[in-house]
PDB file of N, CA and C in Angstrom:
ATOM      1  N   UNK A   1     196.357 118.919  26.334  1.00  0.00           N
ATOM      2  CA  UNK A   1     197.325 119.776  25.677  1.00  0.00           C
ATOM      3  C   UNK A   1     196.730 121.152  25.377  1.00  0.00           C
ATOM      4  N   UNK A   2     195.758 121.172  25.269  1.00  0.00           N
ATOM      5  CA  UNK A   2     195.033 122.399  25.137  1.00  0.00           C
ATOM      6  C   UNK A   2     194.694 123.673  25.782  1.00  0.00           C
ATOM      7  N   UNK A   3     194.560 122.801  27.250  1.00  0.00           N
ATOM      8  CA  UNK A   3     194.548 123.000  28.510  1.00  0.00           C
ATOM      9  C   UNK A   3     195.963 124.328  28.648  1.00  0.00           C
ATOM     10  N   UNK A   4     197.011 123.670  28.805  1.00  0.00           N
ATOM     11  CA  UNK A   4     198.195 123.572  28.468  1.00  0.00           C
ATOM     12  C   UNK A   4     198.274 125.396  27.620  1.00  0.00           C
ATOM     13  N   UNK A   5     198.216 124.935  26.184  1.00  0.00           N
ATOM     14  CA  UNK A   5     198.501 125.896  25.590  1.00  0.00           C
ATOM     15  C   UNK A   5     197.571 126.998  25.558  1.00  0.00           C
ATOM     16  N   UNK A   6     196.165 126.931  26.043  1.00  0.00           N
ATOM     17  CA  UNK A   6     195.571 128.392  26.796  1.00  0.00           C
ATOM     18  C   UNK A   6     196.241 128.910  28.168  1.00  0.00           C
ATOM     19  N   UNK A   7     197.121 128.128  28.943  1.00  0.00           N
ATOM     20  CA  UNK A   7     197.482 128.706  30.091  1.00  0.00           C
ATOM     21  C   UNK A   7     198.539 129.709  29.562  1.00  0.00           C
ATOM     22  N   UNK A   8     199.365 129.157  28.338  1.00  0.00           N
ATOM     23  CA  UNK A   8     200.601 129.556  27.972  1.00  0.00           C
ATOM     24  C   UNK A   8     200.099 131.181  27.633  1.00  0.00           C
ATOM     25  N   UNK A   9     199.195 130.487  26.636  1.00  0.00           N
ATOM     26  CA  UNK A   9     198.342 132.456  26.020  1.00  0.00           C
ATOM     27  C   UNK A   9     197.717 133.307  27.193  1.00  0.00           C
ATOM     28  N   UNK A  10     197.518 132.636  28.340  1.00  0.00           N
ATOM     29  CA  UNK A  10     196.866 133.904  29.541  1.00  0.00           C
ATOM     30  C   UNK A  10     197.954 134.131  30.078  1.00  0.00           C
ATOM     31  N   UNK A  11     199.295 133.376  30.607  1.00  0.00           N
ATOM     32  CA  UNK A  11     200.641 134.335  30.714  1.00  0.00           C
ATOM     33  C   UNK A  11     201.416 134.977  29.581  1.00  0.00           C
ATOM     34  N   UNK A  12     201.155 134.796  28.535  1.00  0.00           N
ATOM     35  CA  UNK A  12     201.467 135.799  27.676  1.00  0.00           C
ATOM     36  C   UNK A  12     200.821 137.276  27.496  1.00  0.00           C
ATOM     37  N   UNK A  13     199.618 137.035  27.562  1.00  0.00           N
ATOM     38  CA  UNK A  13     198.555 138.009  27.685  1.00  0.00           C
ATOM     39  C   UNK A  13     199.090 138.979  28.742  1.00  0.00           C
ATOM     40  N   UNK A  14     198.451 138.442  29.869  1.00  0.00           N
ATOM     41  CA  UNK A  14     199.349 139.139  31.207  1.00  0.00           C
ATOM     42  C   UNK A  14     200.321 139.673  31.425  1.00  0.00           C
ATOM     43  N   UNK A  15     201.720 139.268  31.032  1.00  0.00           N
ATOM     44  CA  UNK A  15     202.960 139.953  30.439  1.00  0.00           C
ATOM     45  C   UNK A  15     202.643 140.896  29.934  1.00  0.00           C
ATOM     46  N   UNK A  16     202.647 141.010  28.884  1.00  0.00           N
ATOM     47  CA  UNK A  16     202.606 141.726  27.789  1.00  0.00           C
ATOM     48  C   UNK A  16     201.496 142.770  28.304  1.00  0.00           C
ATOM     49  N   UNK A  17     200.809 143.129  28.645  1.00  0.00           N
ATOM     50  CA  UNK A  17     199.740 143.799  29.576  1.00  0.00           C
ATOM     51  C   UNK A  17     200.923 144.559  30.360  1.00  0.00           C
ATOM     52  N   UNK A  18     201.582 143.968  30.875  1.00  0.00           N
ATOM     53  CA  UNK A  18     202.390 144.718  32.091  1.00  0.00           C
ATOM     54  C   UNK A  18     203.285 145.383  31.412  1.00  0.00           C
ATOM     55  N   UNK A  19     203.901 144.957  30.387  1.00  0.00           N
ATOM     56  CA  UNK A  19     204.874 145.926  29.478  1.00  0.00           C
ATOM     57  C   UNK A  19     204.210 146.779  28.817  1.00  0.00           C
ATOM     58  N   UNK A  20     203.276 146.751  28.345  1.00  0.00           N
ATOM     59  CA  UNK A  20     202.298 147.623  27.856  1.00  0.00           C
ATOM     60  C   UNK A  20     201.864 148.793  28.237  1.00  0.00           C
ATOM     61  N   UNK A  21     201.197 148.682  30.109  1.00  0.00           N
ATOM     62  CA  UNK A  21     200.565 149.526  31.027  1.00  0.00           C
ATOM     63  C   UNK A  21     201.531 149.966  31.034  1.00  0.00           C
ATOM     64  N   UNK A  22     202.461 149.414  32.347  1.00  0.00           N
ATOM     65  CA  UNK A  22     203.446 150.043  32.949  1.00  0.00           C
ATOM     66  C   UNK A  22     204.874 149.298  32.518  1.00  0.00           C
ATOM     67  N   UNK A  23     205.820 150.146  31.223  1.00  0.00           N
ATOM     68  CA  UNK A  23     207.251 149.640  31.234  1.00  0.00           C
ATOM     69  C   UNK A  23     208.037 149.702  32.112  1.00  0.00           C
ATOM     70  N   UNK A  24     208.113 151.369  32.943  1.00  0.00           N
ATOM     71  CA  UNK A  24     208.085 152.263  33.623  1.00  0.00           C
ATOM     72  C   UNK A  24     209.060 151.256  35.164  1.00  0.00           C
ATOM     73  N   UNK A  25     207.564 150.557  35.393  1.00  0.00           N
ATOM     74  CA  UNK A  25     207.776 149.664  36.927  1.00  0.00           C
ATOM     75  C   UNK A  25     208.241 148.513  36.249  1.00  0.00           C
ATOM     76  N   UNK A  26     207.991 147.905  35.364  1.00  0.00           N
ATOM     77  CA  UNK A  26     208.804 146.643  34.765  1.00  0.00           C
ATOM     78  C   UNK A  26     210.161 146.944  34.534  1.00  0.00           C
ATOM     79  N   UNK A  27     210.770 148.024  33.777  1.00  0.00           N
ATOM     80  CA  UNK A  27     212.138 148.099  33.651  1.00  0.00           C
ATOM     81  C   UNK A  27     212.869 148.138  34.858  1.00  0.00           C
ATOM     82  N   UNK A  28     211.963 149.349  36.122  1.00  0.00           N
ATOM     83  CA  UNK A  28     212.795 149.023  37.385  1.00  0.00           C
ATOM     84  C   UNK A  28     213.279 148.127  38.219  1.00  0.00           C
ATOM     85  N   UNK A  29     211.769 147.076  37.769  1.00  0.00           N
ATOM     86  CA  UNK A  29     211.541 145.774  39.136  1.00  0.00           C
ATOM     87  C   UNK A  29     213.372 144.833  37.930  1.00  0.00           C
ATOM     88  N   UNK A  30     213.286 144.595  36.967  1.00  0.00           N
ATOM     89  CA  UNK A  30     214.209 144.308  36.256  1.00  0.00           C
ATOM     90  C   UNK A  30     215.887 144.716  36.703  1.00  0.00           C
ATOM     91  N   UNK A  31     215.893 145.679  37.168  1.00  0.00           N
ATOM     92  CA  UNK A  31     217.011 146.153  37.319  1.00  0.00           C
ATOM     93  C   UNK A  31     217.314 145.836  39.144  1.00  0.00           C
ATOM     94  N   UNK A  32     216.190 145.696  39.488  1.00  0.00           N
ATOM     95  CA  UNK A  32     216.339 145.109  41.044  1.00  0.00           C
ATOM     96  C   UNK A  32     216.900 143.734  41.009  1.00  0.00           C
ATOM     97  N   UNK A  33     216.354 142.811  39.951  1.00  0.00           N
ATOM     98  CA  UNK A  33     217.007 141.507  40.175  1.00  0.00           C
ATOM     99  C   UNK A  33     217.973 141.035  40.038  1.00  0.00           C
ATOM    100  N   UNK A  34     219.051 141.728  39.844  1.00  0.00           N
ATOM    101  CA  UNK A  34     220.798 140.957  40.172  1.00  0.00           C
ATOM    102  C   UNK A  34     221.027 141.392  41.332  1.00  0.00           C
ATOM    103  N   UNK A  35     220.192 141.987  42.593  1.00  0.00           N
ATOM    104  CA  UNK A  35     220.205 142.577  43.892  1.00  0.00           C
ATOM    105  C   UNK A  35     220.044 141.616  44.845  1.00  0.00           C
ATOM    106  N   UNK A  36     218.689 140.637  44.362  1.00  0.00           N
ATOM    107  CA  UNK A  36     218.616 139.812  44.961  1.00  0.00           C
ATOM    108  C   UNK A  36     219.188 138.420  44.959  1.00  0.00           C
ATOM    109  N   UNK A  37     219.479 137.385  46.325  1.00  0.00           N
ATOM    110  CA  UNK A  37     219.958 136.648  46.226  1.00  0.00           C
ATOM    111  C   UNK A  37     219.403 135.225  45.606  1.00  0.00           C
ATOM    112  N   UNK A  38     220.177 134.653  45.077  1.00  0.00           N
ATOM    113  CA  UNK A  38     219.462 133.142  44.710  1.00  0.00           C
ATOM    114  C   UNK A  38     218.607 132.486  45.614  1.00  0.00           C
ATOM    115  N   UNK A  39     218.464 132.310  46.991  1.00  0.00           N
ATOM    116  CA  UNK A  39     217.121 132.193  47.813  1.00  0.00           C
ATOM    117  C   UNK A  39     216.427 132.700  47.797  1.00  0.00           C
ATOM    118  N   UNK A  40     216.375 134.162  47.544  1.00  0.00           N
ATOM    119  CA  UNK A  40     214.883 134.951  47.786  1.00  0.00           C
ATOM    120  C   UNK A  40     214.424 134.805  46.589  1.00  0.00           C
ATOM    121  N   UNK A  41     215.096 134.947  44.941  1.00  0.00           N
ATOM    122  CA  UNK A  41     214.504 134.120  43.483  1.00  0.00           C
ATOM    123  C   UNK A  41     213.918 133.274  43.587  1.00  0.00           C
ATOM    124  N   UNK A  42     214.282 131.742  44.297  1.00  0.00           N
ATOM    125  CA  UNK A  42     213.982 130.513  44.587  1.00  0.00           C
ATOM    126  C   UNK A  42     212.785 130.519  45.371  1.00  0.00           C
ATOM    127  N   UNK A  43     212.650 131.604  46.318  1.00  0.00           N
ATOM    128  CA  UNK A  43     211.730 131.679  47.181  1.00  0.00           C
ATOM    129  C   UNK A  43     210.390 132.267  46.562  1.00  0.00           C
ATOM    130  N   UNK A  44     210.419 133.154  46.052  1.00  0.00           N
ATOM    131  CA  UNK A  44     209.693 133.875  44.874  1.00  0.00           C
ATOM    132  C   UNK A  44     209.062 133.151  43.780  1.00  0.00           C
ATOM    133  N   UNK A  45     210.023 132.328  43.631  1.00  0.00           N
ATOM    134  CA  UNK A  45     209.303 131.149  42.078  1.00  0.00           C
ATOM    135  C   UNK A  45     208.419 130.340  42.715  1.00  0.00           C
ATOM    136  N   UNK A  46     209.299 129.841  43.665  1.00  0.00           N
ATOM    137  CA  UNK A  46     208.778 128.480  44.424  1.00  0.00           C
ATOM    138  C   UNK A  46     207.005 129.123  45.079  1.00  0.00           C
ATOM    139  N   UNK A  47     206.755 130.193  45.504  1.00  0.00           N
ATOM    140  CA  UNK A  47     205.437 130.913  45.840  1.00  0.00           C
ATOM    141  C   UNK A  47     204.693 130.774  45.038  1.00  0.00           C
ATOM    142  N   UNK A  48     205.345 132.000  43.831  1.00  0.00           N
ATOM    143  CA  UNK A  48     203.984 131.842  42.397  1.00  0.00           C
ATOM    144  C   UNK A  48     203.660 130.539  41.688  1.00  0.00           C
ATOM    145  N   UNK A  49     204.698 129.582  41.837  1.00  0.00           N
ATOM    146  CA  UNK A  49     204.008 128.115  41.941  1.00  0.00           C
ATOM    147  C   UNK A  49     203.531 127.803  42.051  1.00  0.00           C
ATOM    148  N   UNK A  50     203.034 127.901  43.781  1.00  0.00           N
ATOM    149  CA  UNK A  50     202.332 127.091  44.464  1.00  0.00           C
ATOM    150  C   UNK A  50     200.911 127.982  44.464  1.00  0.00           C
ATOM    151  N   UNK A  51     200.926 129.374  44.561  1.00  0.00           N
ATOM    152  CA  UNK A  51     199.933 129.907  44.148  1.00  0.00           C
ATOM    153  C   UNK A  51     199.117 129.453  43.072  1.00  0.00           C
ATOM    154  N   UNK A  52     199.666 129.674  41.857  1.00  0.00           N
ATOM    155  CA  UNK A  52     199.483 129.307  40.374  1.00  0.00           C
ATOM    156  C   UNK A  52     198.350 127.427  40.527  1.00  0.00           C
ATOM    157  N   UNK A  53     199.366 126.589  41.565  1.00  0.00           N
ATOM    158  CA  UNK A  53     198.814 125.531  41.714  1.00  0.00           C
ATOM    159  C   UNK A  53     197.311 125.225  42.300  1.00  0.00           C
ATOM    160  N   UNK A  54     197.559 126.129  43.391  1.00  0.00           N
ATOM    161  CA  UNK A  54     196.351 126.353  44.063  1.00  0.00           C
ATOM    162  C   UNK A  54     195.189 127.350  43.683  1.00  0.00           C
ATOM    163  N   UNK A  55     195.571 127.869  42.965  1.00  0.00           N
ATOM    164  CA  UNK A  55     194.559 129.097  41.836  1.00  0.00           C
ATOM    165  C   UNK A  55     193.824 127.712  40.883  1.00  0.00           C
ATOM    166  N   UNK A  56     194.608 126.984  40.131  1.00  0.00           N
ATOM    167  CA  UNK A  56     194.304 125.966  39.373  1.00  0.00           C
ATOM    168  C   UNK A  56     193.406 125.037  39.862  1.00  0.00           C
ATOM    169  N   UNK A  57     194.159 124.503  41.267  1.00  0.00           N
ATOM    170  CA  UNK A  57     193.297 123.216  41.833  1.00  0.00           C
ATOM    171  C   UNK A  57     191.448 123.684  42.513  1.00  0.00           C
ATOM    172  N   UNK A  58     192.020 125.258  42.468  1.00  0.00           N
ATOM    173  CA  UNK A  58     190.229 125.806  42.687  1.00  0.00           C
ATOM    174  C   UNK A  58     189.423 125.596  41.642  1.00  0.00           C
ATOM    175  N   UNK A  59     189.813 126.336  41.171  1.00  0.00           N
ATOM    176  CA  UNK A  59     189.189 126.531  39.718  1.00  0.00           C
ATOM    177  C   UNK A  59     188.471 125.188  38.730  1.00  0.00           C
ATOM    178  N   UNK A  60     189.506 123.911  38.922  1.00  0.00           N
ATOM    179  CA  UNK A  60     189.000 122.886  38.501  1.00  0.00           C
ATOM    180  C   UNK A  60     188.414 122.144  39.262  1.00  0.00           C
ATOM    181  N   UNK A  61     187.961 122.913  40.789  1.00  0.00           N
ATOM    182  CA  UNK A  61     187.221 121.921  41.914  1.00  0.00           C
ATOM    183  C   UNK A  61     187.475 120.390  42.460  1.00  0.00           C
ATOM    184  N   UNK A  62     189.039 121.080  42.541  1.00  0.00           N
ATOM    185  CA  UNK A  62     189.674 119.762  43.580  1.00  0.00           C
ATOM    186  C   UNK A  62     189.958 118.462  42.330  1.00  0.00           C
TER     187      UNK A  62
END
């Protein structure tokens, strides 16, 4: 669980970093997304997922 709730605080961190640096490109990329369609969202999540998964499964050495 711990595990868990430090991942939660390094995407918070990160966020908040990006609103921070740049609102600028965050408010725009924001205003792009009712542009795109529900597959390319789906497609997009479904990536940083699997990224996210595979960033993880390194890191803890398989």
């Amino acid at each position: 669980m711990s595990d868990f709730l430090v991942a939660v605080g390094l995407v918070l961190c990160i966020e908040g970093m990006l609103y921070a640096l740049a609102p600028g490109i965050v408010r725009r990329m924001a205003e792009q997304l009712p542009m795109l369609s529900d597959g390319a969202l789906r497609a997009g999540g479904l990536a940083a997922a699997i990224i996210g998964v595979i960033i993880v499964w390194i890191v803890r050495g398989a």
